[in-house]
C-alpha atoms as a PDB file:
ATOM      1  CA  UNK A   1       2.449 -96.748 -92.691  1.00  0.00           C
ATOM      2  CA  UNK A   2       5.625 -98.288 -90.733  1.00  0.00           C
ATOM      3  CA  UNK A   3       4.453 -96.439 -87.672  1.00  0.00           C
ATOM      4  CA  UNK A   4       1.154 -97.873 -87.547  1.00  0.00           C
ATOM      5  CA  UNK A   5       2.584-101.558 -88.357  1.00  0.00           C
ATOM      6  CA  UNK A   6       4.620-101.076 -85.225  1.00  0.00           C
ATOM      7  CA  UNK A   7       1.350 -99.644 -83.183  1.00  0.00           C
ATOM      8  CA  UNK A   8      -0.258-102.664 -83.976  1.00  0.00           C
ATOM      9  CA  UNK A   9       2.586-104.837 -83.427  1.00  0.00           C
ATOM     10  CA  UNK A  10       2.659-102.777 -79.421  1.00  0.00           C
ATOM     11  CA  UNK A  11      -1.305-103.993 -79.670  1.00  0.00           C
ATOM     12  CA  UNK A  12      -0.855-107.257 -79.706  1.00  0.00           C
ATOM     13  CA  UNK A  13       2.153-106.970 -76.554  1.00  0.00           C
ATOM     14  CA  UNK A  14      -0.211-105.009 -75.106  1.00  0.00           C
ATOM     15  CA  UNK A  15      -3.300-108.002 -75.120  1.00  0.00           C
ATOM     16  CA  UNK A  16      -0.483-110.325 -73.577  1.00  0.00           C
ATOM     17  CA  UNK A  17       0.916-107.996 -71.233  1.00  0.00           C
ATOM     18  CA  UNK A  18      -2.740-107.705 -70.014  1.00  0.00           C
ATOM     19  CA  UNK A  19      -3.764-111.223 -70.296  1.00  0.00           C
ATOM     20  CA  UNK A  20      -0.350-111.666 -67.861  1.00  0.00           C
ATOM     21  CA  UNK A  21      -2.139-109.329 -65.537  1.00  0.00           C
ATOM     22  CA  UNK A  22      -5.344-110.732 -65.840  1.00  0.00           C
ATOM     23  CA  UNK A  23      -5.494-114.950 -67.164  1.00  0.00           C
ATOM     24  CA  UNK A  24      -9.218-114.661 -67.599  1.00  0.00           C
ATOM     25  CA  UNK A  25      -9.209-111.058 -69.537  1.00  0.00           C
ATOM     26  CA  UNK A  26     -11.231-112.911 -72.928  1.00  0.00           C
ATOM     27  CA  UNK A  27     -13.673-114.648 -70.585  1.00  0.00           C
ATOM     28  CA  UNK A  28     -14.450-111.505 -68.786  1.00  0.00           C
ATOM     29  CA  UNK A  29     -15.008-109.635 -72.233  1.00  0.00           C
ATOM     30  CA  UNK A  30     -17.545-112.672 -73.605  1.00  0.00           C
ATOM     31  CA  UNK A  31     -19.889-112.758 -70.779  1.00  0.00           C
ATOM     32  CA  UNK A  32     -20.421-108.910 -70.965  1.00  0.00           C
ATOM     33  CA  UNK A  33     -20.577-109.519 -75.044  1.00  0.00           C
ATOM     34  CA  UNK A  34     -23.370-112.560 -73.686  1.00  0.00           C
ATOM     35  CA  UNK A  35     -25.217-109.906 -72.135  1.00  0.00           C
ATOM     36  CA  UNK A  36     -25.178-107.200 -74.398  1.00  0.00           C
ATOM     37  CA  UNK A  37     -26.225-109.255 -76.928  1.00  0.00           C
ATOM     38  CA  UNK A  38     -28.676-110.972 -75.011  1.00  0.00           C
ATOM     39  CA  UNK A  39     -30.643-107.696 -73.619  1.00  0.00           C
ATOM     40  CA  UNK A  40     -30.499-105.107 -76.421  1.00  0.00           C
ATOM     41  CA  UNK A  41     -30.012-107.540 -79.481  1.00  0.00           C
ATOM     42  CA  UNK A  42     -26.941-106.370 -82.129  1.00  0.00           C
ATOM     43  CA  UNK A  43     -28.407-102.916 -82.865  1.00  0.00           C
ATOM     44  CA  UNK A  44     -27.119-100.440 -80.028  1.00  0.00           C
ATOM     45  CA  UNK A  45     -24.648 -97.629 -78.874  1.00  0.00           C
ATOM     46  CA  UNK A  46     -22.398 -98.165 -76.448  1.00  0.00           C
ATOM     47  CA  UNK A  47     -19.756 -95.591 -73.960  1.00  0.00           C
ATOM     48  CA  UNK A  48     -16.290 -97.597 -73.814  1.00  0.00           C
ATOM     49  CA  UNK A  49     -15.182 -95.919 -70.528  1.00  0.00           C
ATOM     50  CA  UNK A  50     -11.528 -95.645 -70.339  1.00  0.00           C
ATOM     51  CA  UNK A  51     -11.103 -97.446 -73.683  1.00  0.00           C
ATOM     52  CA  UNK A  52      -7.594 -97.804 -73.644  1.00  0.00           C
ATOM     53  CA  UNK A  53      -5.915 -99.062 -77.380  1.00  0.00           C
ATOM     54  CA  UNK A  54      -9.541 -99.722 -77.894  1.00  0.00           C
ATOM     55  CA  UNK A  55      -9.171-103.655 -77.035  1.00  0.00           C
ATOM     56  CA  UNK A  56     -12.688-104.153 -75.846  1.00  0.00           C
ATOM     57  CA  UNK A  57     -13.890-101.485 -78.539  1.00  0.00           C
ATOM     58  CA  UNK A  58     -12.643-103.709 -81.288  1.00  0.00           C
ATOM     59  CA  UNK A  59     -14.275-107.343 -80.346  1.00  0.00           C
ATOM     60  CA  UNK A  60     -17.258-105.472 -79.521  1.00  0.00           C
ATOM     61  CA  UNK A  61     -17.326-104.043 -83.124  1.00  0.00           C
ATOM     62  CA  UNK A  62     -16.750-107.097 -84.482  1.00  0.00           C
ATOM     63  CA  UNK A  63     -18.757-109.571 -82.516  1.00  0.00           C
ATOM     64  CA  UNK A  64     -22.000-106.601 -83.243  1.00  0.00           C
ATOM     65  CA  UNK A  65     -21.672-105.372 -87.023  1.00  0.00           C
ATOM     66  CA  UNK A  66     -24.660-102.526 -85.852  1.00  0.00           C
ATOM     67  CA  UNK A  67     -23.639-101.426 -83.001  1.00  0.00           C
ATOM     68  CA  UNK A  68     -21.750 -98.278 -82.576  1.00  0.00           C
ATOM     69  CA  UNK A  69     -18.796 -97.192 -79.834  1.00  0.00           C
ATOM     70  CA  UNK A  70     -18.605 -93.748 -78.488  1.00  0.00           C
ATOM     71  CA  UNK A  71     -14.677 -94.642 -76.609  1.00  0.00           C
ATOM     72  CA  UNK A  72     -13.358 -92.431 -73.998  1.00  0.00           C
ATOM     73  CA  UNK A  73     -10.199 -92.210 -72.655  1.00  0.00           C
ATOM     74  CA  UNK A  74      -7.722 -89.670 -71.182  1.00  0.00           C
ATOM     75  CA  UNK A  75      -4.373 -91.201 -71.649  1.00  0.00           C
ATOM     76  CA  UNK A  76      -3.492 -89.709 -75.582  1.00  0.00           C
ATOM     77  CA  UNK A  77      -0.923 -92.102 -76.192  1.00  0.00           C
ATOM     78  CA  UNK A  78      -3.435 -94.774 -75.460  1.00  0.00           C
ATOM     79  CA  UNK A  79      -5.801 -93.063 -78.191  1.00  0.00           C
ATOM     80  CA  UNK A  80      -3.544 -92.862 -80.622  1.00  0.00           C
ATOM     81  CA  UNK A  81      -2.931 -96.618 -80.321  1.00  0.00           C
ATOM     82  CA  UNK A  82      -7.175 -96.630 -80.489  1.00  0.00           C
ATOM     83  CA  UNK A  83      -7.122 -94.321 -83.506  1.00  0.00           C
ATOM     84  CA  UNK A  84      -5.274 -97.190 -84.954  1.00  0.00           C
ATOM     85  CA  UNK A  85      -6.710-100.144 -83.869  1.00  0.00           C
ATOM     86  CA  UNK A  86     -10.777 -98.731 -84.644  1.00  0.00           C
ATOM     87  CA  UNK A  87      -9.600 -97.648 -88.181  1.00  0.00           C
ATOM     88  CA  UNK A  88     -11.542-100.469 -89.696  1.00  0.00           C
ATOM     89  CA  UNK A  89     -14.778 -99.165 -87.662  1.00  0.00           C
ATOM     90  CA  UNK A  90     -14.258 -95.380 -88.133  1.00  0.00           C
ATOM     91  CA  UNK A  91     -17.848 -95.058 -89.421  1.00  0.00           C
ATOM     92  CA  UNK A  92     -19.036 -96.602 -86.237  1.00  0.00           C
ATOM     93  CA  UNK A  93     -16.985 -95.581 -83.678  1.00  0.00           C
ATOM     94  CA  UNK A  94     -16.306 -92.181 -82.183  1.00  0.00           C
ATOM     95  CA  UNK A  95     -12.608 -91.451 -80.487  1.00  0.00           C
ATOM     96  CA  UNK A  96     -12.974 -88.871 -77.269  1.00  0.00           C
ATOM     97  CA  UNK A  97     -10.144 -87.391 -75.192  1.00  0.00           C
ATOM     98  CA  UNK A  98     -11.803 -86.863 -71.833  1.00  0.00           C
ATOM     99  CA  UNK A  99     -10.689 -86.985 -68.566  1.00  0.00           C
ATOM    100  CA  UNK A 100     -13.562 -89.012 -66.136  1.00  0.00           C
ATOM    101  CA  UNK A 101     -13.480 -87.828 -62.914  1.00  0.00           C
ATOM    102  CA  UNK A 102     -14.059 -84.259 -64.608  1.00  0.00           C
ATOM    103  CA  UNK A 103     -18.022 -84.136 -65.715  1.00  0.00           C
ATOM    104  CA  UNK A 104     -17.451 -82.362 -68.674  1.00  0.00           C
ATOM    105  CA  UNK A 105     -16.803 -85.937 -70.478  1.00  0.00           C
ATOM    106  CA  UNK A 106     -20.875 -86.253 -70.670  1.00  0.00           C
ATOM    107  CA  UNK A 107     -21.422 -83.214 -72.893  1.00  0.00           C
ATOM    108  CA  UNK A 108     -18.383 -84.867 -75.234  1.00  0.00           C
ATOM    109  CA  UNK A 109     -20.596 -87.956 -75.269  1.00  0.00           C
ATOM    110  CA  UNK A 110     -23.772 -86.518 -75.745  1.00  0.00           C
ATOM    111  CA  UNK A 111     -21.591 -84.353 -78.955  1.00  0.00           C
ATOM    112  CA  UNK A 112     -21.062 -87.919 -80.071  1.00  0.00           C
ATOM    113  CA  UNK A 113     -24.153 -89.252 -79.694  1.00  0.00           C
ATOM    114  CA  UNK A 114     -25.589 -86.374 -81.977  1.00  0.00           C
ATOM    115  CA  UNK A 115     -22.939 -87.077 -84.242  1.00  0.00           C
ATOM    116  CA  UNK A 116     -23.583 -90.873 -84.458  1.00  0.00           C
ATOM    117  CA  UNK A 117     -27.177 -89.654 -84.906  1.00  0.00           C
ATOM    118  CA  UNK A 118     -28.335 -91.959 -82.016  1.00  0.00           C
ATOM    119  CA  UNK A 119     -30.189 -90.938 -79.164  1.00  0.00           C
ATOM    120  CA  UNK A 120     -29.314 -91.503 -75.622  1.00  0.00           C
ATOM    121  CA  UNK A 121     -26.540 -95.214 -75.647  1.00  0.00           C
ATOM    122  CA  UNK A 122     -27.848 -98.162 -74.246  1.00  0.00           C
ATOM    123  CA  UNK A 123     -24.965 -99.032 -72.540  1.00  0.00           C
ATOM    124  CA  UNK A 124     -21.516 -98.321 -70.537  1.00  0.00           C
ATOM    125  CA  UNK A 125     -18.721-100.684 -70.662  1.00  0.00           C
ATOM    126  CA  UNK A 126     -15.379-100.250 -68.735  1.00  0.00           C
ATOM    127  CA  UNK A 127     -12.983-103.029 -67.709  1.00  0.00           C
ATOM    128  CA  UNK A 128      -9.756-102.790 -65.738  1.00  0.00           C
ATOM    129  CA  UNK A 129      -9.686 -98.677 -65.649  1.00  0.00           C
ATOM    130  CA  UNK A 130     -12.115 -97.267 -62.854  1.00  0.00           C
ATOM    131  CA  UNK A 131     -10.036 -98.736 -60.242  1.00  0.00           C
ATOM    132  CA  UNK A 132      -7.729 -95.526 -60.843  1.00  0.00           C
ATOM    133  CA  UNK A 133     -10.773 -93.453 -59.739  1.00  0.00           C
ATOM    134  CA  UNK A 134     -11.230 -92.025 -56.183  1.00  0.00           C
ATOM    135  CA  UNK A 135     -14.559 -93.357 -54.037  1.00  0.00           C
ATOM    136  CA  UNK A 136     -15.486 -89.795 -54.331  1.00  0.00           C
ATOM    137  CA  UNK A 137     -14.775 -89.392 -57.966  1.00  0.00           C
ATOM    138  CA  UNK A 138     -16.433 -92.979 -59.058  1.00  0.00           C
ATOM    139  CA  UNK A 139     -19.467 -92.355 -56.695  1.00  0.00           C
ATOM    140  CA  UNK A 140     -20.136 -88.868 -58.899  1.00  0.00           C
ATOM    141  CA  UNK A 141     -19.325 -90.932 -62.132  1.00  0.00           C
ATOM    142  CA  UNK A 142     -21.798 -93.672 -61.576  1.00  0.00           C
ATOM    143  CA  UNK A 143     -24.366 -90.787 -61.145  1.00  0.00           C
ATOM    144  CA  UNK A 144     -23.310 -89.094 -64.566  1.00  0.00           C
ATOM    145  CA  UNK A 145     -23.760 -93.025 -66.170  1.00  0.00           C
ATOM    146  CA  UNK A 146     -27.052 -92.704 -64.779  1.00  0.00           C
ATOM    147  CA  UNK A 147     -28.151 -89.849 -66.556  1.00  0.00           C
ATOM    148  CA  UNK A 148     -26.476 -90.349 -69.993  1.00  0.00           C
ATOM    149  CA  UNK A 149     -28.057 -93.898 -70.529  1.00  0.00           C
ATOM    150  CA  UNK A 150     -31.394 -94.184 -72.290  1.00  0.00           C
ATOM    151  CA  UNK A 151     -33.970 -96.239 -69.748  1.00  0.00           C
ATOM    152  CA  UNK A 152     -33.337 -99.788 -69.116  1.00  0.00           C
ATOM    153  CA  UNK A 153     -29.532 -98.965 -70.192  1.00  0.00           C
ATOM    154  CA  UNK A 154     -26.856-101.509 -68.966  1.00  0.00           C
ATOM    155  CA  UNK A 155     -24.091-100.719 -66.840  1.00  0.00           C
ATOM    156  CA  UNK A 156     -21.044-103.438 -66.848  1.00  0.00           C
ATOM    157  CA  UNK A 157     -17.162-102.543 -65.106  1.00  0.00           C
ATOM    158  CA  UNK A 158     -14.720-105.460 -65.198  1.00  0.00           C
ATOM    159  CA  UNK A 159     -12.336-104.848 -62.615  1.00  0.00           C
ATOM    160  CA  UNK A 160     -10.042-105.726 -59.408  1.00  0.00           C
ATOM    161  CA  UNK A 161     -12.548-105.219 -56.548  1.00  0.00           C
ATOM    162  CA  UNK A 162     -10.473-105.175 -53.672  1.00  0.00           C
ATOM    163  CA  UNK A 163     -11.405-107.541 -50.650  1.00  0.00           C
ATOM    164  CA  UNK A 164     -11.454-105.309 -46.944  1.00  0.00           C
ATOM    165  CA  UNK A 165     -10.778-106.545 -43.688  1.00  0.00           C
ATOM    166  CA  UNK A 166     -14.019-108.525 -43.419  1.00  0.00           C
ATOM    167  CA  UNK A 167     -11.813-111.257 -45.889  1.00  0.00           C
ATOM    168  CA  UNK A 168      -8.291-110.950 -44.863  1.00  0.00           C
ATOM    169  CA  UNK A 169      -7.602-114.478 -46.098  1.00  0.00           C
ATOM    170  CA  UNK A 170      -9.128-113.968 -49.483  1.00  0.00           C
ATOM    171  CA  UNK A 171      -7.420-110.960 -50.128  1.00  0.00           C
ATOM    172  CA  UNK A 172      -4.194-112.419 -49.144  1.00  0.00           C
ATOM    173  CA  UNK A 173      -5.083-114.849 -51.788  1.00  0.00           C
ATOM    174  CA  UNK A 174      -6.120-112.903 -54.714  1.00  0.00           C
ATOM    175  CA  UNK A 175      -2.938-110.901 -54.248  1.00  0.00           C
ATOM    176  CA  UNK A 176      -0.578-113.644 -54.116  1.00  0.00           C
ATOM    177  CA  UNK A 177      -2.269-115.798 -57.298  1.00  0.00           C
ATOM    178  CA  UNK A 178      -2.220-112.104 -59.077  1.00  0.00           C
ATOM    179  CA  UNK A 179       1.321-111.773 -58.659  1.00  0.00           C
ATOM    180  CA  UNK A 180       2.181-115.291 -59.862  1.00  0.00           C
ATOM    181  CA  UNK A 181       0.638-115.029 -63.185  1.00  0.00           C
ATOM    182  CA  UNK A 182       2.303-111.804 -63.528  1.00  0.00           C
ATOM    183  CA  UNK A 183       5.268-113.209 -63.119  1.00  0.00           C
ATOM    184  CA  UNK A 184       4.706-116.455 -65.005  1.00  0.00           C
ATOM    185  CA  UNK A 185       3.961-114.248 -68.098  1.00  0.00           C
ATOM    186  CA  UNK A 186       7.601-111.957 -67.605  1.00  0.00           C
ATOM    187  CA  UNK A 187       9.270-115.445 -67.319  1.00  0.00           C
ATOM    188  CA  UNK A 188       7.846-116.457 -70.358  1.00  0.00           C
ATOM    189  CA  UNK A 189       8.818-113.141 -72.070  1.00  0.00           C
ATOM    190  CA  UNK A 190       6.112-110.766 -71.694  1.00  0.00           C
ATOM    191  CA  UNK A 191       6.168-106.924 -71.106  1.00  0.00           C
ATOM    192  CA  UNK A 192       5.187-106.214 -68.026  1.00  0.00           C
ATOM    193  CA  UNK A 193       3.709-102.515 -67.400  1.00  0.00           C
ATOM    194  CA  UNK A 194       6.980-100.752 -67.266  1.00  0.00           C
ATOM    195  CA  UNK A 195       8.562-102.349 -70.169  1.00  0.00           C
ATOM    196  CA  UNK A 196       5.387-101.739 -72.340  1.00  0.00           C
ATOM    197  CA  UNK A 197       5.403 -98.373 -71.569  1.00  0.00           C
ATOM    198  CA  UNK A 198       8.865 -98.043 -72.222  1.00  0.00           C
ATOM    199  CA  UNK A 199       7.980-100.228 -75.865  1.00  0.00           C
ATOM    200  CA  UNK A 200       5.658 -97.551 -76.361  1.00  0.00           C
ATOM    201  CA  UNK A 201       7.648 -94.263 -75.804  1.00  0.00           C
ATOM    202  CA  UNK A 202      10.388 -95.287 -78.634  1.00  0.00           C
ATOM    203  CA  UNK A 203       7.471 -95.250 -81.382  1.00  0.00           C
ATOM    204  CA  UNK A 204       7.843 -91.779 -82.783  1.00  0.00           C
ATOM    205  CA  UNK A 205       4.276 -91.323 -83.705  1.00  0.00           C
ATOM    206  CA  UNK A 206       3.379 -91.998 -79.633  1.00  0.00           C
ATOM    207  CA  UNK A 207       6.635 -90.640 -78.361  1.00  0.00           C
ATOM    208  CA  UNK A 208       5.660 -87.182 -79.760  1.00  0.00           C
ATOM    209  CA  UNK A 209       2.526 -87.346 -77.279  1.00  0.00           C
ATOM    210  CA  UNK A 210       3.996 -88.498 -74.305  1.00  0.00           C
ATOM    211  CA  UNK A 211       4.621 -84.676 -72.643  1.00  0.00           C
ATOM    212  CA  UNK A 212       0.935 -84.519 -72.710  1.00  0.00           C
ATOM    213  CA  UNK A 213       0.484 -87.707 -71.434  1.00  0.00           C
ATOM    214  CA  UNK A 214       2.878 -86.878 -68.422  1.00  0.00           C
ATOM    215  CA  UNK A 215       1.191 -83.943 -67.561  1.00  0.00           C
ATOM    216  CA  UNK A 216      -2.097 -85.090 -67.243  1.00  0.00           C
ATOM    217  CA  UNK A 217      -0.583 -87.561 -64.831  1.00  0.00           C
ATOM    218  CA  UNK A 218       1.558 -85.058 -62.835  1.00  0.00           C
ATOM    219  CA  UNK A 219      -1.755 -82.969 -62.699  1.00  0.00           C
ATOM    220  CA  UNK A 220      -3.246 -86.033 -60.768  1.00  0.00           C
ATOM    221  CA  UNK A 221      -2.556 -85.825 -56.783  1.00  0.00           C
ATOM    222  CA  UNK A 222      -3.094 -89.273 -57.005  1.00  0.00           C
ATOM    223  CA  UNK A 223      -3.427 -91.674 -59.773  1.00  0.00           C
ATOM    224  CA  UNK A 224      -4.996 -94.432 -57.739  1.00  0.00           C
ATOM    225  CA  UNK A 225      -6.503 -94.664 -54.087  1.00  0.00           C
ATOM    226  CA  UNK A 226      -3.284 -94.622 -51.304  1.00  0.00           C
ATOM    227  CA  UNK A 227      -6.054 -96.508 -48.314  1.00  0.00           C
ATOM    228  CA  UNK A 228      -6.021 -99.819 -49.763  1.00  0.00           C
ATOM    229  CA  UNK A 229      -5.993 -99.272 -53.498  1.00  0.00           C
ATOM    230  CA  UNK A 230      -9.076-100.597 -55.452  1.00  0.00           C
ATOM    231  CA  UNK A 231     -12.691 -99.641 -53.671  1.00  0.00           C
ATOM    232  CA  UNK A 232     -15.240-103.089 -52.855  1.00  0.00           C
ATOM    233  CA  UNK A 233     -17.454-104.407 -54.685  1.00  0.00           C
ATOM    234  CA  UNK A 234     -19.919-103.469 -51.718  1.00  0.00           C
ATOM    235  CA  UNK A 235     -18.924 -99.660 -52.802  1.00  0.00           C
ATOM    236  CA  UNK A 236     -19.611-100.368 -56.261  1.00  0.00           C
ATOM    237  CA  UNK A 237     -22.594-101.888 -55.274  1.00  0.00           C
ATOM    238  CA  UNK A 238     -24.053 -99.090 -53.217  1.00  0.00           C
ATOM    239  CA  UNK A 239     -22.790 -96.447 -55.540  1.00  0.00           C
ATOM    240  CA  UNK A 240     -24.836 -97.792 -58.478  1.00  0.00           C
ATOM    241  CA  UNK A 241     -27.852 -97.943 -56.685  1.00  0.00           C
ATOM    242  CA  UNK A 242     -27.587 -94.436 -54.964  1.00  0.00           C
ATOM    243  CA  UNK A 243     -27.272 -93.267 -59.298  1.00  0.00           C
ATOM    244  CA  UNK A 244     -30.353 -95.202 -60.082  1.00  0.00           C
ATOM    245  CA  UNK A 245     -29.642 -98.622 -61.033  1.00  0.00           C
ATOM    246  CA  UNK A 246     -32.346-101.077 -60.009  1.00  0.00           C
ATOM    247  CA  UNK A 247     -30.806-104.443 -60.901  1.00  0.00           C
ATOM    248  CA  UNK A 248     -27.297-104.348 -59.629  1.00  0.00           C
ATOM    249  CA  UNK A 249     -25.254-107.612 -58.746  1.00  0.00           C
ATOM    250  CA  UNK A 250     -22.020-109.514 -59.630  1.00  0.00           C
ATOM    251  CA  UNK A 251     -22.189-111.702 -62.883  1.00  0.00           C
ATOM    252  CA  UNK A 252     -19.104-113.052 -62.890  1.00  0.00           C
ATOM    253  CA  UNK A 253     -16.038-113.360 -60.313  1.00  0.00           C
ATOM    254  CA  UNK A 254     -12.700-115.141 -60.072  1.00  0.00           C
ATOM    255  CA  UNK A 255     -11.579-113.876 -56.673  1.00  0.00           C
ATOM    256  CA  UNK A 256     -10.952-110.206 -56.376  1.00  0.00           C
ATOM    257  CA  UNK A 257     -12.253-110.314 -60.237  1.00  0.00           C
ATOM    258  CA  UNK A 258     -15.545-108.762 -60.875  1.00  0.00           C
ATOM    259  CA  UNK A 259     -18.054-108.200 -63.573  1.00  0.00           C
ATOM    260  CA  UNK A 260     -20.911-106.116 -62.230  1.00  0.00           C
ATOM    261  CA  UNK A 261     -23.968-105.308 -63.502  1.00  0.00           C
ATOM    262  CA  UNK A 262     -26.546-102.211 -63.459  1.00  0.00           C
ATOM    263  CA  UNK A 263     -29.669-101.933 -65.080  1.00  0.00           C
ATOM    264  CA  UNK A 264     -31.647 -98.643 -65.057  1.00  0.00           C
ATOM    265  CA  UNK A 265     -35.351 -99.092 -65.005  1.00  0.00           C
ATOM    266  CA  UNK A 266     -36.943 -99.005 -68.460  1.00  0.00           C
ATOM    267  CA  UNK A 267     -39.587 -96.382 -67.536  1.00  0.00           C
ATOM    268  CA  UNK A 268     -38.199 -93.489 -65.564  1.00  0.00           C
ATOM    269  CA  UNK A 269     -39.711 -92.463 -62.794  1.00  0.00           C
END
């Protein structure tokens, strides 16, 4: 279909605009794959928290023919781009329009499960996404993780960890380097968010959705923290812990970018 050739055309603007955003986006996506792979072997389920187009959804599928994706995001014109891009994994991969900081998301999950016939996934994935949550709101979602995962299940969130005013010349840093290869990549003639976006809303088949998509945002009071945007990875940290997780560290960081990892014990309690 011409619409879908052009949603997969916006995919692959949508990788660069991201990569301009983020220079070491693939790196960050390998060493989770490393660990996946390395822990649970190629035979698992995994949550793809705030999917997106499905970008880390897809190389997961690929890189782990057995494994199956349960994908959950809110934004529907970012789904429909996902319906797309997971077509070629549709029998092992499970699309879910849920909202995260509302718990109902973990009954649509555990509806997936049952309909993937697995038991309880072995694993949560996000990157770049939970910044948008509140501390309050990503405290209670850590806690929800905590429950859905089978024991020993992995916990990994690639993101913009924000540092506070313990590391005011480090933060001054990250922001400054963040902004240049953002820039670099518009220079070089890449969308940057707005111009995506506005890409996106002139594709009929995603065009149709964006009232929705609107809404959901206007419903939002806020659609990021005001008091210094992104929380620390100290938060992170704690938060994990408090829902559970027993091996919880950092695995990978270029400055204010973080991989971090949970583990919930293998035997509960």
């Amino acid at each position: 279909m011409p619409s879908n050739n052009e949603i997969l055309q916006l995919l692959a603007r949508w990788d660069r605009q991201q990569e301009g955003y983020i220079k070491q986006r693939e790196e960050r996506f390998n060493i989770m794959f490393d660990i996946l792979g390395t822990t649970l072997g190629n035979n698992f389920t995994v949550i793809d928290a705030a999917c997106g187009p499905g970008s880390l959804s897809c190389r997961l599928l690929e890189r782990f023919p057995e494994a199956k994706v349960i994908a959950i995001d809110a934004d529907v014109m970012l789904l429909e781009m996902a319906k797309v891009s997971l077509a070629p994994y549709a029998d092992r991969a499970i699309l879910i329009e849920a909202d995260l900081s509302n718990e109902i998301w973990r009954d649509k999950v555990i509806e997936a499960a049952n309909t993937l016939k697995v038991g309880k996934p072995s694993a949560l994935v996000s990157t770049t996404a939970l910044h948008w949550l509140s501390p309050g709101a990503l405290a209670e979602f850590y806690g929800v993780v905590g429950e859905l995962l089978m024991p020993g299940g992995i916990f990994m969130n690639g993101d913009h960890m924000r540092f506070d005013s313990r590391w005011p010349t480090l933060n001054s840093l990250s922001l400054s380097i963040r902004k240049q290869i953002e820039q670099e990549a518009v220079t070089n003639g890449e969308d940057d968010w707005d111009t995506w976006w506005m890409r996106a809303s002139q594709i009929t088949q995603l065009a149709s959705l964006k009232e929705r998509r609107d809404a959901f945002y206007t419903s939002k009071k806020t659609k990021r923290q005001t008091s210094g945007e992104d929380c620390s990875v100290d938060f992170h940290i704690a938060a994990l812990r408090h829902a559970g997780f027993n091996e919880v560290g950092t695995i990978w960081q270029y400055l204010d970018n973080y991989v971090i990892f949970g583990r919930l014990p293998k035997i509960n309690a």
